[in-house]
PDB file of N, CA and C in Angstrom:
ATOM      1  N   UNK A   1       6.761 -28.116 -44.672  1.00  0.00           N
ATOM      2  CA  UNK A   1       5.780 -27.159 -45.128  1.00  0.00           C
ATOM      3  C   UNK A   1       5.209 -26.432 -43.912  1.00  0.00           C
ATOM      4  N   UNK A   2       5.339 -25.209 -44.073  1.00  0.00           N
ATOM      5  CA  UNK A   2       4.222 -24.784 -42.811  1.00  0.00           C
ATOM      6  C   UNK A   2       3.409 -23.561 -43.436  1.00  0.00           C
ATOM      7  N   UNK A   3       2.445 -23.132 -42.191  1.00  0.00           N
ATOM      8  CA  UNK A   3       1.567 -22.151 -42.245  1.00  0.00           C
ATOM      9  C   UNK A   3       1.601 -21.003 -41.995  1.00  0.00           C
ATOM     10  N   UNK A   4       1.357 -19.945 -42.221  1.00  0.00           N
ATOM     11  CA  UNK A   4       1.069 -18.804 -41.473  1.00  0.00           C
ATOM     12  C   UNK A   4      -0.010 -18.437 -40.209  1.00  0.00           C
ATOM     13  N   UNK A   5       0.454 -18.359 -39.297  1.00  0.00           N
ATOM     14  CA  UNK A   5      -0.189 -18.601 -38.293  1.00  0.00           C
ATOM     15  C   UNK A   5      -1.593 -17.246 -38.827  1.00  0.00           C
ATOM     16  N   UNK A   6      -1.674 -16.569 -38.537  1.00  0.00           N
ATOM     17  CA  UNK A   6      -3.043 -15.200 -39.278  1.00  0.00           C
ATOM     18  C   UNK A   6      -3.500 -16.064 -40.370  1.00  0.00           C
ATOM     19  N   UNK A   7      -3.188 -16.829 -41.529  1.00  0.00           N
ATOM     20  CA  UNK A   7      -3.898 -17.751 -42.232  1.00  0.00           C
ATOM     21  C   UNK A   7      -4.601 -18.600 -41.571  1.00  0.00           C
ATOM     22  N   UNK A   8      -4.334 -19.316 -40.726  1.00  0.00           N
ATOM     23  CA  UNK A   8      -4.940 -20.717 -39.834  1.00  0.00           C
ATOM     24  C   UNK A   8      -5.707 -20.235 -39.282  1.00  0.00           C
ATOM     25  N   UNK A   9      -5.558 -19.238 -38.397  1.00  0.00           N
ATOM     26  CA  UNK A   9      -6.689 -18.499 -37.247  1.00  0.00           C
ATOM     27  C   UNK A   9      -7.692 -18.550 -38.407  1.00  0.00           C
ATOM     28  N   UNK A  10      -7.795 -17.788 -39.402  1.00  0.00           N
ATOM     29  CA  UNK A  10      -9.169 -17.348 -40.371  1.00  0.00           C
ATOM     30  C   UNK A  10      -9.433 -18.566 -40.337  1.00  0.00           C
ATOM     31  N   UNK A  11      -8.896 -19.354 -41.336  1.00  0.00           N
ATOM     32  CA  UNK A  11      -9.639 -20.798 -41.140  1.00  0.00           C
ATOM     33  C   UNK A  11     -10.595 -21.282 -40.059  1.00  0.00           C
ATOM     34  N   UNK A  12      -9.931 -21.311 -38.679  1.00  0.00           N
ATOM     35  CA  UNK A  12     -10.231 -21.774 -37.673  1.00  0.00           C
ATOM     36  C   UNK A  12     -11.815 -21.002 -37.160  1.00  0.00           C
ATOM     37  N   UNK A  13     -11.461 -19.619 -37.521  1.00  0.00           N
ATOM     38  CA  UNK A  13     -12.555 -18.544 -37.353  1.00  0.00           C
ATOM     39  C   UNK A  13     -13.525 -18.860 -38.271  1.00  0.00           C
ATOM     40  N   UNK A  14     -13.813 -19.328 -39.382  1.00  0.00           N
ATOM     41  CA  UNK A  14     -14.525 -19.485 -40.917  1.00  0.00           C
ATOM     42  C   UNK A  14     -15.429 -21.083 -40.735  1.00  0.00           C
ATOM     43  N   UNK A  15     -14.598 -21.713 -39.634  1.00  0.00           N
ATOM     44  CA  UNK A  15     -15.409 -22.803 -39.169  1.00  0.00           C
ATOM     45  C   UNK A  15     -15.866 -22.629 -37.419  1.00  0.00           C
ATOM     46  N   UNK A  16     -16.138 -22.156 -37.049  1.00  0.00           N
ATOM     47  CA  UNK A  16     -17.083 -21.691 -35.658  1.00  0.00           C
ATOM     48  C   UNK A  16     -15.545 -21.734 -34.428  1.00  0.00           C
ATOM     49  N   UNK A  17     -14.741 -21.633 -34.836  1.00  0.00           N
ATOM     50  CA  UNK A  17     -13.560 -21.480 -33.576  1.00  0.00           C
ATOM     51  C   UNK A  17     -12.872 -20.280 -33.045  1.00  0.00           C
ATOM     52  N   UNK A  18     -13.169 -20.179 -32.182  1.00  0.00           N
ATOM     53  CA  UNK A  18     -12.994 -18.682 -31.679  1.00  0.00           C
ATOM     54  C   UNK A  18     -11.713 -18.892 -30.294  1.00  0.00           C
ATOM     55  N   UNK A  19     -10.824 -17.966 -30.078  1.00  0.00           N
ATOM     56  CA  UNK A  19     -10.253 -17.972 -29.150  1.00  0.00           C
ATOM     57  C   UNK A  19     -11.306 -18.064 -27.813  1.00  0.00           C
ATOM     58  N   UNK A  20     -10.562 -18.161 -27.115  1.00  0.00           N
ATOM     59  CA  UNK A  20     -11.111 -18.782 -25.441  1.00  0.00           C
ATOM     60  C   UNK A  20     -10.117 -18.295 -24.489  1.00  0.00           C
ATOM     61  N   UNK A  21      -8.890 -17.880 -24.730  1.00  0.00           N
ATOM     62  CA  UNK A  21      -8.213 -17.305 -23.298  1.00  0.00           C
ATOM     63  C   UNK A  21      -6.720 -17.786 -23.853  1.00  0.00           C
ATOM     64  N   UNK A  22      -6.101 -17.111 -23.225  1.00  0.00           N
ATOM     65  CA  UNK A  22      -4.465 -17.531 -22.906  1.00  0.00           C
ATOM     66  C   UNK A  22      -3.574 -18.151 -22.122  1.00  0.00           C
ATOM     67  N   UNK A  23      -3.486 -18.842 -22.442  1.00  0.00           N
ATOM     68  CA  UNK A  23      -2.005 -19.815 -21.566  1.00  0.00           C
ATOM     69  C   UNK A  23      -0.971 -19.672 -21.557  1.00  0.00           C
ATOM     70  N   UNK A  24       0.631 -20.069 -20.955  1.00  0.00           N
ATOM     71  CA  UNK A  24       1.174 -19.096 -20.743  1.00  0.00           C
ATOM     72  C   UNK A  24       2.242 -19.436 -22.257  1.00  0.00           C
ATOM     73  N   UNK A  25       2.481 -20.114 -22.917  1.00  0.00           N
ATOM     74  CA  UNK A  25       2.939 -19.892 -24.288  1.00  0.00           C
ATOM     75  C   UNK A  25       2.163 -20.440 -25.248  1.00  0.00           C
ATOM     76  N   UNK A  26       0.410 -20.442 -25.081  1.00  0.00           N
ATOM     77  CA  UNK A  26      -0.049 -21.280 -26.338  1.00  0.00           C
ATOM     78  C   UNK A  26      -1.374 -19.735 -26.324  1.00  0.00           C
ATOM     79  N   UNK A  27      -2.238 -19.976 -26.863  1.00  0.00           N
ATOM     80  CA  UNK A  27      -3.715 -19.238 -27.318  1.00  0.00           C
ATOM     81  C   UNK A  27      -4.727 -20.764 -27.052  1.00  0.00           C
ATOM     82  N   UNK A  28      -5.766 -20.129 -26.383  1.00  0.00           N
ATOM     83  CA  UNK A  28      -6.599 -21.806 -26.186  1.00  0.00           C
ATOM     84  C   UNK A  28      -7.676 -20.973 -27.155  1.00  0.00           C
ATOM     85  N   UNK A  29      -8.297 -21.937 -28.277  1.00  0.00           N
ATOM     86  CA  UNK A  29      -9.020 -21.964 -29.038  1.00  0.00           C
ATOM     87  C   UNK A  29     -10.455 -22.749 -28.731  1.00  0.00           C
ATOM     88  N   UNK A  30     -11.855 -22.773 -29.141  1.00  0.00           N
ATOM     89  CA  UNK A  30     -12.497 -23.204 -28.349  1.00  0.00           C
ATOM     90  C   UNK A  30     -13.490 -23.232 -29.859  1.00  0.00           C
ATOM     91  N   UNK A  31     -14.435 -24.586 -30.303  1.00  0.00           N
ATOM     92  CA  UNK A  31     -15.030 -24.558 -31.116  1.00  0.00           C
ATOM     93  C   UNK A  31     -16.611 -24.552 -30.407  1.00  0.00           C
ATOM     94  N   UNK A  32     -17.329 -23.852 -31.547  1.00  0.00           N
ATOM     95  CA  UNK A  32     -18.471 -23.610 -30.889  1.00  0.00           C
ATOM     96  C   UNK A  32     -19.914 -23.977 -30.751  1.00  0.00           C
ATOM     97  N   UNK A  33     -19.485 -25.165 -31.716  1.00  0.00           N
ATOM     98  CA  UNK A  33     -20.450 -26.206 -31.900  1.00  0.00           C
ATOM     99  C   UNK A  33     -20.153 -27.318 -31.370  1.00  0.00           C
ATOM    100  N   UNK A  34     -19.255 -27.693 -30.601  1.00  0.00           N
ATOM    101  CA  UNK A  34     -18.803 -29.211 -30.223  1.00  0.00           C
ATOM    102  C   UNK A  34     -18.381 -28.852 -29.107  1.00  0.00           C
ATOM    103  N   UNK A  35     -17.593 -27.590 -28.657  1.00  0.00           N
ATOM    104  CA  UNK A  35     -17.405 -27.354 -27.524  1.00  0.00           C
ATOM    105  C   UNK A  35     -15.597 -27.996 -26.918  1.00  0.00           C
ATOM    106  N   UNK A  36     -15.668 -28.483 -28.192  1.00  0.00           N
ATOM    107  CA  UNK A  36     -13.967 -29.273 -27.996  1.00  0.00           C
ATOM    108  C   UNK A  36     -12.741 -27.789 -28.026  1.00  0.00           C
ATOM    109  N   UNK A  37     -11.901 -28.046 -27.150  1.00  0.00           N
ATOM    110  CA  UNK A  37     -10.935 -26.766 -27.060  1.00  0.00           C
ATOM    111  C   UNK A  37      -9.622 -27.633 -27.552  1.00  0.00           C
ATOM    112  N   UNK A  38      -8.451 -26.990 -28.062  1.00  0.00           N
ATOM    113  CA  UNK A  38      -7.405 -26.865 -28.175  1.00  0.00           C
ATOM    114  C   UNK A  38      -6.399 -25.341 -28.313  1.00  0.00           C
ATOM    115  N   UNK A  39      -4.980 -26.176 -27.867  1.00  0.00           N
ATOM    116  CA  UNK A  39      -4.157 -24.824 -27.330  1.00  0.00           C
ATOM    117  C   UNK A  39      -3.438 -24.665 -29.156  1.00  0.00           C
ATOM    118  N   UNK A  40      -2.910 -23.697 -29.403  1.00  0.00           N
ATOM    119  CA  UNK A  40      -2.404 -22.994 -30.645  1.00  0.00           C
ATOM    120  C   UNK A  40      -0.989 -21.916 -30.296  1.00  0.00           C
ATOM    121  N   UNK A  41       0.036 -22.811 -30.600  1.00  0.00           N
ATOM    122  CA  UNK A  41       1.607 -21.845 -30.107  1.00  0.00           C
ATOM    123  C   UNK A  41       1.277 -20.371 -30.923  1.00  0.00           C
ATOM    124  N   UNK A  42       1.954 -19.770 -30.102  1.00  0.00           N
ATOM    125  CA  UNK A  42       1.954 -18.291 -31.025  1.00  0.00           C
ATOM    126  C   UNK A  42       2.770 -17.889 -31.572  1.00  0.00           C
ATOM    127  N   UNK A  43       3.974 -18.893 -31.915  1.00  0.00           N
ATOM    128  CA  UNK A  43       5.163 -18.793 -33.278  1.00  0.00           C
ATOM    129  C   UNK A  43       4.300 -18.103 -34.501  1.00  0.00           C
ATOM    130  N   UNK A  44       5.065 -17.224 -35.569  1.00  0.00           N
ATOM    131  CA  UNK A  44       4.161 -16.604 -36.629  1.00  0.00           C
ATOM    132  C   UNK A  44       3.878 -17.459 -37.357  1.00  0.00           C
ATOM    133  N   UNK A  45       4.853 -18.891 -37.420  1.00  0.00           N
ATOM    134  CA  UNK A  45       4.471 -20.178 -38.857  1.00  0.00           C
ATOM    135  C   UNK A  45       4.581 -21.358 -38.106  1.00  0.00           C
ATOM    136  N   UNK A  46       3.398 -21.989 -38.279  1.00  0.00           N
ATOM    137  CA  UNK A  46       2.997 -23.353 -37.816  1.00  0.00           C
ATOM    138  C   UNK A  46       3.294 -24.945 -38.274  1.00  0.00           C
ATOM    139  N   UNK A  47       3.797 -25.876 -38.174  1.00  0.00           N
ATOM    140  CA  UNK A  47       3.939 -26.918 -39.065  1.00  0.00           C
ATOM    141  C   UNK A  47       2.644 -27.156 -39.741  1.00  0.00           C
ATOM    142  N   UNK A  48       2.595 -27.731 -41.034  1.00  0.00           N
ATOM    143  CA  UNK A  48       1.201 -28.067 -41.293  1.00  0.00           C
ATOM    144  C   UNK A  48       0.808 -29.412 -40.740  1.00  0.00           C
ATOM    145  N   UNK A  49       1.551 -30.337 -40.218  1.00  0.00           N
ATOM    146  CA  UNK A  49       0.892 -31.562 -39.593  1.00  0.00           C
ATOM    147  C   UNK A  49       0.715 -31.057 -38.498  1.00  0.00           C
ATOM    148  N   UNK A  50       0.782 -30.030 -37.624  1.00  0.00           N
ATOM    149  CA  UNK A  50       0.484 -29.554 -36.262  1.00  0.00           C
ATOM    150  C   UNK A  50      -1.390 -29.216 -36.749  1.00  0.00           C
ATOM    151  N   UNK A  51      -1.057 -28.014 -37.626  1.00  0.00           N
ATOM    152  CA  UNK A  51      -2.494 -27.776 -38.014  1.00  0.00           C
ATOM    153  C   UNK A  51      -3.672 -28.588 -38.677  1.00  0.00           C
ATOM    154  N   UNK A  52      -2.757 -29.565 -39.093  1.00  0.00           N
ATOM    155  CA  UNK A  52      -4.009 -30.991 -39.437  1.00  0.00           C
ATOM    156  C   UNK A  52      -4.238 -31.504 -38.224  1.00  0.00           C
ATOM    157  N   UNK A  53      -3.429 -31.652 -37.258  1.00  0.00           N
ATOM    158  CA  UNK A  53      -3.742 -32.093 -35.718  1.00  0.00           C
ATOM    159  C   UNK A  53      -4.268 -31.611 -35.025  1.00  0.00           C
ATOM    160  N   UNK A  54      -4.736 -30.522 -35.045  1.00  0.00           N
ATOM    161  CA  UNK A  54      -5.680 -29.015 -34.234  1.00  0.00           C
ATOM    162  C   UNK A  54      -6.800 -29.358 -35.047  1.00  0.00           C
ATOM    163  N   UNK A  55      -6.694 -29.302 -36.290  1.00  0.00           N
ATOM    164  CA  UNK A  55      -8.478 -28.893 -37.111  1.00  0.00           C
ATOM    165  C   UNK A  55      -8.732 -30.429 -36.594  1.00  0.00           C
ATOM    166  N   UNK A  56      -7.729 -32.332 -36.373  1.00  0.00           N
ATOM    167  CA  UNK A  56      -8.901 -33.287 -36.039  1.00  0.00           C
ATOM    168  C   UNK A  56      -9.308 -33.335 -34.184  1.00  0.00           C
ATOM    169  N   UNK A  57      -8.551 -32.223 -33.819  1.00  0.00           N
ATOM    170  CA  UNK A  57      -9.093 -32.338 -32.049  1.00  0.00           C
ATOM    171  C   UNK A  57     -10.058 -31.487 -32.310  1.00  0.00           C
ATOM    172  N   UNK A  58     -10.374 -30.298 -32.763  1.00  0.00           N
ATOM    173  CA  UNK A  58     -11.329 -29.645 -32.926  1.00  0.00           C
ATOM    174  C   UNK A  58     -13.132 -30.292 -34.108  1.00  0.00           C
ATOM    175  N   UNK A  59     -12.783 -31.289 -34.472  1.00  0.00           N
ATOM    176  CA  UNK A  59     -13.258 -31.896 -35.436  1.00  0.00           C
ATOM    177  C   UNK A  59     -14.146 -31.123 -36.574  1.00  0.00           C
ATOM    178  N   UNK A  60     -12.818 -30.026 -36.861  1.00  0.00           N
ATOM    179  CA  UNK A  60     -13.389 -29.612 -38.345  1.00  0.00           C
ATOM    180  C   UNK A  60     -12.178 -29.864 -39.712  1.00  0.00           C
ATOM    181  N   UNK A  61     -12.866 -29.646 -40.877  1.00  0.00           N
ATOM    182  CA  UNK A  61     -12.090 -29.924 -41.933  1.00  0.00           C
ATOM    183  C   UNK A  61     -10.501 -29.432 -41.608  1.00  0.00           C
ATOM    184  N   UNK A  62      -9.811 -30.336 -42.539  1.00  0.00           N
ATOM    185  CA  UNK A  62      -8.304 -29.805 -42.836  1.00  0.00           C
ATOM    186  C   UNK A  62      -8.203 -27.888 -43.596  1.00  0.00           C
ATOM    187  N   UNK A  63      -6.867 -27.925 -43.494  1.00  0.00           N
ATOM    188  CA  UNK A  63      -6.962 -26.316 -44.451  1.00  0.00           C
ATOM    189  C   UNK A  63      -6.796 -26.398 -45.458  1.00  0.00           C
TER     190      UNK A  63
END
């Protein structure tokens, strides 16, 4: 199963996570209440156990 990567970002955006800068093949994401960062590949479709693994380093809900 996977995601659409422009789907996930909203998500990610809809719970306080905002990009933070670029690396050289990921997007670093940065939440803004906890302050916890993670990196996000920029393939257009994401696995969905990747993105359950991003929303628990970031410690917000699943999608």
């Amino acid at each position: 199963m996977s995601v659409k990567r422009n789907q996930f970002i909203k998500h990610l955006e809809s719970n306080n996570v905002f990009f933070h800068g670029h690396g050289s093949k990921h997007d670093i994401y940065r939440n803004q209440n906890t302050g916890k960062k993670t990196t996000l590949p920029r393939h257009p479709t994401l696995d969905k156990k990747l993105c359950e693994l991003i929303c628990k380093q970031l410690e917000i809900p699943k999608l």
